[in-house]
PDB file of N, CA and C in Angstrom:
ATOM      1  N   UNK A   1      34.577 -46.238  14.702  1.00  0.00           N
ATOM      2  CA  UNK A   1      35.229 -45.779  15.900  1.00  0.00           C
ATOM      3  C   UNK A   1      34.183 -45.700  17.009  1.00  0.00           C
ATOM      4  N   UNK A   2      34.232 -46.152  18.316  1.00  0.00           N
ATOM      5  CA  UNK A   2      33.639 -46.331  19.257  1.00  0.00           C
ATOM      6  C   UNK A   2      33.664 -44.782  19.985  1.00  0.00           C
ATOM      7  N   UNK A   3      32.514 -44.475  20.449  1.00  0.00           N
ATOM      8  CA  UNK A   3      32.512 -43.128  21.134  1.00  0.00           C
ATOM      9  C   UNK A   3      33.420 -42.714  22.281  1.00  0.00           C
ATOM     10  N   UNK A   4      33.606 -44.188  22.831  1.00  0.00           N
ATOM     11  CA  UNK A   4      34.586 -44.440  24.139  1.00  0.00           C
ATOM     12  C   UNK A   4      35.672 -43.318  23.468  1.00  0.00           C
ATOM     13  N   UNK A   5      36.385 -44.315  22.091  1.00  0.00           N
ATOM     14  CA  UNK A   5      37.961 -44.082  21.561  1.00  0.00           C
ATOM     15  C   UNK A   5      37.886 -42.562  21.125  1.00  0.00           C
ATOM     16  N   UNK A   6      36.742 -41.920  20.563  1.00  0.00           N
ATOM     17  CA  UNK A   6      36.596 -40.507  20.242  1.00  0.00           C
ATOM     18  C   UNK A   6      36.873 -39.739  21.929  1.00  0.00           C
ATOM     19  N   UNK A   7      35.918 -40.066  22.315  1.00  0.00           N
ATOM     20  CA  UNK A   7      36.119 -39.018  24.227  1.00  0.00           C
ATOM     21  C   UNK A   7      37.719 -38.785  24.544  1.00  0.00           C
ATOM     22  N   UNK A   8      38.064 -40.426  24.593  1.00  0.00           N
ATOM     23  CA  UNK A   8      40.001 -40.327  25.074  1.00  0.00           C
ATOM     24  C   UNK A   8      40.620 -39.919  24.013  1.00  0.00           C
ATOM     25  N   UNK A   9      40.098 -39.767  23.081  1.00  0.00           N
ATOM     26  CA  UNK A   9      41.048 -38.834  21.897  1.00  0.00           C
ATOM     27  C   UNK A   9      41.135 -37.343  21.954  1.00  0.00           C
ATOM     28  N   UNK A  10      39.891 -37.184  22.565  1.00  0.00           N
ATOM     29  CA  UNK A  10      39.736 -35.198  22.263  1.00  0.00           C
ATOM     30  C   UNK A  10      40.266 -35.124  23.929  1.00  0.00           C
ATOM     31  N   UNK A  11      40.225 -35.712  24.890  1.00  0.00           N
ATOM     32  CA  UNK A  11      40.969 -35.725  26.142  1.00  0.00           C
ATOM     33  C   UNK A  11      42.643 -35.854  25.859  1.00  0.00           C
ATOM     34  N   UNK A  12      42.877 -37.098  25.272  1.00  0.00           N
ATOM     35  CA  UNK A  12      44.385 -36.663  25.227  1.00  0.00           C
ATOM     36  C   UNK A  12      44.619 -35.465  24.000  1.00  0.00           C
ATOM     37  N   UNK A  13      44.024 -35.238  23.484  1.00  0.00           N
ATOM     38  CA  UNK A  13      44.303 -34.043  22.493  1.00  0.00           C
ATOM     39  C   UNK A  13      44.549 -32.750  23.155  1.00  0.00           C
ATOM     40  N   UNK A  14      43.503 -32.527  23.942  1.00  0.00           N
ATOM     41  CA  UNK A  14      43.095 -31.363  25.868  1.00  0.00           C
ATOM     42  C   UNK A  14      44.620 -31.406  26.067  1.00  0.00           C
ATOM     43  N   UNK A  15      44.914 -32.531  26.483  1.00  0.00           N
ATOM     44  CA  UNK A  15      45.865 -32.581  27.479  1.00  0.00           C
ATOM     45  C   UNK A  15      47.006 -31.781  26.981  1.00  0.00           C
ATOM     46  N   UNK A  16      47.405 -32.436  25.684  1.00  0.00           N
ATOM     47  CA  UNK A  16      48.457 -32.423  24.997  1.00  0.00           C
ATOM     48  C   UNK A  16      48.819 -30.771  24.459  1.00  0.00           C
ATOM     49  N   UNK A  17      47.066 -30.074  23.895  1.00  0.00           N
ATOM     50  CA  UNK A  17      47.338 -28.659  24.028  1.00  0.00           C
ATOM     51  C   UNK A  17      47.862 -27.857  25.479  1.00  0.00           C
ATOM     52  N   UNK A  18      47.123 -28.483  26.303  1.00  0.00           N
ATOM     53  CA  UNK A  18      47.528 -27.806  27.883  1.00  0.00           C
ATOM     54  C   UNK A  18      48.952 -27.660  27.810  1.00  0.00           C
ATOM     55  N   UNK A  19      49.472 -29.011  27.840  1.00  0.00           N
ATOM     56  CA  UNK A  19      50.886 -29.028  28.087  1.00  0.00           C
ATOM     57  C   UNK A  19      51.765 -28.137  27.334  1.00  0.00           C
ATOM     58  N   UNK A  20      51.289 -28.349  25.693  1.00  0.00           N
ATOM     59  CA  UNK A  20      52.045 -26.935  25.515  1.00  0.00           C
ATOM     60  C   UNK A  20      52.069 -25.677  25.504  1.00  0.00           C
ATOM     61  N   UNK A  21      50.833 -25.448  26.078  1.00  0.00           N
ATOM     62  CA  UNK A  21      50.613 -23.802  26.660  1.00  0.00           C
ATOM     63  C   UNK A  21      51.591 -23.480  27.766  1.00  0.00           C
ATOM     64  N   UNK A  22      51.147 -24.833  28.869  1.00  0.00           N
ATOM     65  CA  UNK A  22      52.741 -24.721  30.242  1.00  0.00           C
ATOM     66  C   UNK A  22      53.837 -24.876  29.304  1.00  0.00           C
ATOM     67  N   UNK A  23      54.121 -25.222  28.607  1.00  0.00           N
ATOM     68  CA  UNK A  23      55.404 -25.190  28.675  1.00  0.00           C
ATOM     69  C   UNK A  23      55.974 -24.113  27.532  1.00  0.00           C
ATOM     70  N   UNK A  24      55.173 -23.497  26.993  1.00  0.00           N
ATOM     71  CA  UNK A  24      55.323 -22.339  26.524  1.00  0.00           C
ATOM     72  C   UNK A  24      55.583 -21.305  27.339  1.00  0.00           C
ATOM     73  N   UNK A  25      54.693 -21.046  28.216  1.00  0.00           N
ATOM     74  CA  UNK A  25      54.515 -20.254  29.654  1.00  0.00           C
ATOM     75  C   UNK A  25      55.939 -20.469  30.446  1.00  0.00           C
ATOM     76  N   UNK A  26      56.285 -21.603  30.679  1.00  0.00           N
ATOM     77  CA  UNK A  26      57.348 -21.831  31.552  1.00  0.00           C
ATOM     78  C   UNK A  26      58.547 -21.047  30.766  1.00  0.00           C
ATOM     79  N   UNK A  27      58.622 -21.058  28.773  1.00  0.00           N
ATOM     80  CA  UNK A  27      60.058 -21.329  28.592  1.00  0.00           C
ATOM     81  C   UNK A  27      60.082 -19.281  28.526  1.00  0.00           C
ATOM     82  N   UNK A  28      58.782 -18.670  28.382  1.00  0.00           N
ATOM     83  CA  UNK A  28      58.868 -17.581  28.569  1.00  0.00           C
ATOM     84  C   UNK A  28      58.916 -16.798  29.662  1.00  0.00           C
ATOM     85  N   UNK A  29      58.905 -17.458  30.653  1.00  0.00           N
ATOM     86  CA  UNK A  29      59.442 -16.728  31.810  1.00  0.00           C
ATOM     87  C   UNK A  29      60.652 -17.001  32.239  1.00  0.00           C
ATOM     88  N   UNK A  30      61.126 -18.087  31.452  1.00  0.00           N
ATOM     89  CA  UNK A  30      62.366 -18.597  31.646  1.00  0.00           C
ATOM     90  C   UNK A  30      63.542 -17.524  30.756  1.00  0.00           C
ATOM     91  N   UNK A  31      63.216 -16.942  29.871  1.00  0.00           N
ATOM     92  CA  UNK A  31      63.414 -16.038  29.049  1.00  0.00           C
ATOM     93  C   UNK A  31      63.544 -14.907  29.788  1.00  0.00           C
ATOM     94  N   UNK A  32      62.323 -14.049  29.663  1.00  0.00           N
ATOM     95  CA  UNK A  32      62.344 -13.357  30.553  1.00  0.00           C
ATOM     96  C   UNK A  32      63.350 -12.798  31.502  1.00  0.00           C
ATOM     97  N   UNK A  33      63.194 -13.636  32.399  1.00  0.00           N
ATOM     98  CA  UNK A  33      64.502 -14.004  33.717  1.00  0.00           C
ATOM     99  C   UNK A  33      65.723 -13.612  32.797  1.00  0.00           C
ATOM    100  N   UNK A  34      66.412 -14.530  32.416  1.00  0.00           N
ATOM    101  CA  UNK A  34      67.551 -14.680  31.545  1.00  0.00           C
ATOM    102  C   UNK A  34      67.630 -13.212  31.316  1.00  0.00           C
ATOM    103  N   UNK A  35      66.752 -12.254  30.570  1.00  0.00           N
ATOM    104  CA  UNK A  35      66.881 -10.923  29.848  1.00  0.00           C
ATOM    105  C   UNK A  35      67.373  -9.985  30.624  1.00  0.00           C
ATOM    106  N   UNK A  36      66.630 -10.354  32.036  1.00  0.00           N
ATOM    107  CA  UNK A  36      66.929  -9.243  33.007  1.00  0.00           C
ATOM    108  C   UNK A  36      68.086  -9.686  33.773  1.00  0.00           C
ATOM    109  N   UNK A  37      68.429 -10.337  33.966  1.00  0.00           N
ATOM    110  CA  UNK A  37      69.510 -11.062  34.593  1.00  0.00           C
ATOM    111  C   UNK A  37      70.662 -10.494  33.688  1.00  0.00           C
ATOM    112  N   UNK A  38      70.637 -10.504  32.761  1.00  0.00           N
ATOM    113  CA  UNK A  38      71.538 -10.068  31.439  1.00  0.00           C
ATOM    114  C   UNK A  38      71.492  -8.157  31.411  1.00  0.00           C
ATOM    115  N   UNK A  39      70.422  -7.986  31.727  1.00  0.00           N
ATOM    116  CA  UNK A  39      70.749  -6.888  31.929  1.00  0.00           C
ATOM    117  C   UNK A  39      70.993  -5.690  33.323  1.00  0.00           C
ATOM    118  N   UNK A  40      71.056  -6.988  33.950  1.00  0.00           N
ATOM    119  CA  UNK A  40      71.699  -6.157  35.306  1.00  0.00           C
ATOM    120  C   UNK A  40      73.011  -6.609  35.395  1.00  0.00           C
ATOM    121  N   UNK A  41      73.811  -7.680  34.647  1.00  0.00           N
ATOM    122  CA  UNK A  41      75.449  -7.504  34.640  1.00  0.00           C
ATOM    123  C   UNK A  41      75.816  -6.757  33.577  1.00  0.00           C
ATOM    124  N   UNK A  42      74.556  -6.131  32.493  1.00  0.00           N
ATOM    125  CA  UNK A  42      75.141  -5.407  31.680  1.00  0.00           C
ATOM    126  C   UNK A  42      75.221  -3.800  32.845  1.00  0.00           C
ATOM    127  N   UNK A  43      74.810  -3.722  32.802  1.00  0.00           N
ATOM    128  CA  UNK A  43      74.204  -2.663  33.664  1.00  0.00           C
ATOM    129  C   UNK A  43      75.246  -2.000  35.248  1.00  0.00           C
ATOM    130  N   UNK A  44      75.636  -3.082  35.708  1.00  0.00           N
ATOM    131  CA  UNK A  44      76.589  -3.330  36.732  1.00  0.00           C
ATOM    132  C   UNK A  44      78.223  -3.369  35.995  1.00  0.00           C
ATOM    133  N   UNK A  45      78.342  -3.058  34.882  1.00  0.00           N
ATOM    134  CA  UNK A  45      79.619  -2.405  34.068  1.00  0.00           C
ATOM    135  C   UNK A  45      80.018  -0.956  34.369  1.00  0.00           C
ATOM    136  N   UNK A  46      81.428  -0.728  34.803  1.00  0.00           N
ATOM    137  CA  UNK A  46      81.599   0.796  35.100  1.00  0.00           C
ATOM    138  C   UNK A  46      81.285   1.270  33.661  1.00  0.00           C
ATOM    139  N   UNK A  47      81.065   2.408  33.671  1.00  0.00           N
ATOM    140  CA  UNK A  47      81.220   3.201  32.118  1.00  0.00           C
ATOM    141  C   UNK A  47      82.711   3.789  32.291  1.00  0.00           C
ATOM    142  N   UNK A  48      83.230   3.840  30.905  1.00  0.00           N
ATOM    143  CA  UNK A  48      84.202   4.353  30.426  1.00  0.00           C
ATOM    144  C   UNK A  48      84.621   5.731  31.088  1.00  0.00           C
ATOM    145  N   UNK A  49      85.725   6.289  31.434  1.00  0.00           N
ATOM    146  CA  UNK A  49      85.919   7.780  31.565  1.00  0.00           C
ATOM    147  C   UNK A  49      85.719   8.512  30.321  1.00  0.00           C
ATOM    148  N   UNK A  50      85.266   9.989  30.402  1.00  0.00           N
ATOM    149  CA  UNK A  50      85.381  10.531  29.170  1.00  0.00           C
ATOM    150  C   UNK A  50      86.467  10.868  28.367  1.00  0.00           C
ATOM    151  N   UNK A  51      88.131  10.706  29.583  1.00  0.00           N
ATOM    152  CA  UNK A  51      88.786  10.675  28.637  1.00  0.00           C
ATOM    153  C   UNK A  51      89.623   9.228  28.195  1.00  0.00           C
ATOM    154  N   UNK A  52      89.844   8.592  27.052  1.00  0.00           N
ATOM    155  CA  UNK A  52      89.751   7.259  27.792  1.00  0.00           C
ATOM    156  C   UNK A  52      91.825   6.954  28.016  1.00  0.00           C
ATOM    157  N   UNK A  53      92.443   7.571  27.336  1.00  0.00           N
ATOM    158  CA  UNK A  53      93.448   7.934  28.068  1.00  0.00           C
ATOM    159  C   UNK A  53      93.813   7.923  29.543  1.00  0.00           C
ATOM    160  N   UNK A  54      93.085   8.346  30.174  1.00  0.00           N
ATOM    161  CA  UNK A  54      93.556   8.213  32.026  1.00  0.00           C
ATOM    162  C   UNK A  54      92.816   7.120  32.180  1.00  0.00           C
ATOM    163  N   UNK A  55      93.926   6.678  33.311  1.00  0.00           N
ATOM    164  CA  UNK A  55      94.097   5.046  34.175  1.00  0.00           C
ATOM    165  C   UNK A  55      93.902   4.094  33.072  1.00  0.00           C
ATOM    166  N   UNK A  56      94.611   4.502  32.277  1.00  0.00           N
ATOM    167  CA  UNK A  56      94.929   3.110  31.106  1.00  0.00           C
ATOM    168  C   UNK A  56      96.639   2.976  30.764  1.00  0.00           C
ATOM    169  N   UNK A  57      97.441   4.445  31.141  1.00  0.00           N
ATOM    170  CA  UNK A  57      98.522   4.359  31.121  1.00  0.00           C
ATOM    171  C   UNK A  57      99.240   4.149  31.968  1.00  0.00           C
ATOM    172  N   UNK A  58     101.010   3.588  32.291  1.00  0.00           N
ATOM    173  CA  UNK A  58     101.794   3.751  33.491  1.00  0.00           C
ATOM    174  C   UNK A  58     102.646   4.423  32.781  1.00  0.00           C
ATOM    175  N   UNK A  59     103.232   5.247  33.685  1.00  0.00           N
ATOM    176  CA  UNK A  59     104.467   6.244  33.156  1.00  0.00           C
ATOM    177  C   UNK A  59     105.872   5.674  33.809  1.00  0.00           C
ATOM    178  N   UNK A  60     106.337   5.042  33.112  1.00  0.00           N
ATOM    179  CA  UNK A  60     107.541   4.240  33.802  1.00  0.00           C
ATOM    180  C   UNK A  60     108.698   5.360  33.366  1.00  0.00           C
ATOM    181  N   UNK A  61     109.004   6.205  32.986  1.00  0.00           N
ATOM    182  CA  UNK A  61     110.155   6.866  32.913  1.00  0.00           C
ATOM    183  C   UNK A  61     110.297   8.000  33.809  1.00  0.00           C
ATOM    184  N   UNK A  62     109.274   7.872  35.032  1.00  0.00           N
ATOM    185  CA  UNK A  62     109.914   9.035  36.071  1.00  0.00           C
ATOM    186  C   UNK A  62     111.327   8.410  37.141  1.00  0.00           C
TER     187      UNK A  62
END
């Protein structure tokens, strides 16, 4: 093996780790996002009354 073909080997090897560090990086902030996003329409839910009876019924026989 020529020293040339060793250099561009441990270079594209570089590269190839880089890339999946970004794109590790990317899919965890991509995550991230998603979590909180998820938890501000959880969050943006009325809560229940305590009793859960009222405003769930109509009284049609008055």
């Amino acid at each position: 093996m020529d020293v040339s073909q060793i250099t561009s080997l441990a270079i594209g090897l570089d590269n190839m780790d880089l890339s999946s560090k970004v794109s590790t990086f990317v899919l965890k902030k991509t995550l991230d996002n998603q979590q909180s996003m998820a938890a501000g329409i959880l969050d943006s839910i009325p809560q229940l009354p305590a009793n859960p009876a009222v405003g769930r019924n109509i009284n049609t026989t008055a």
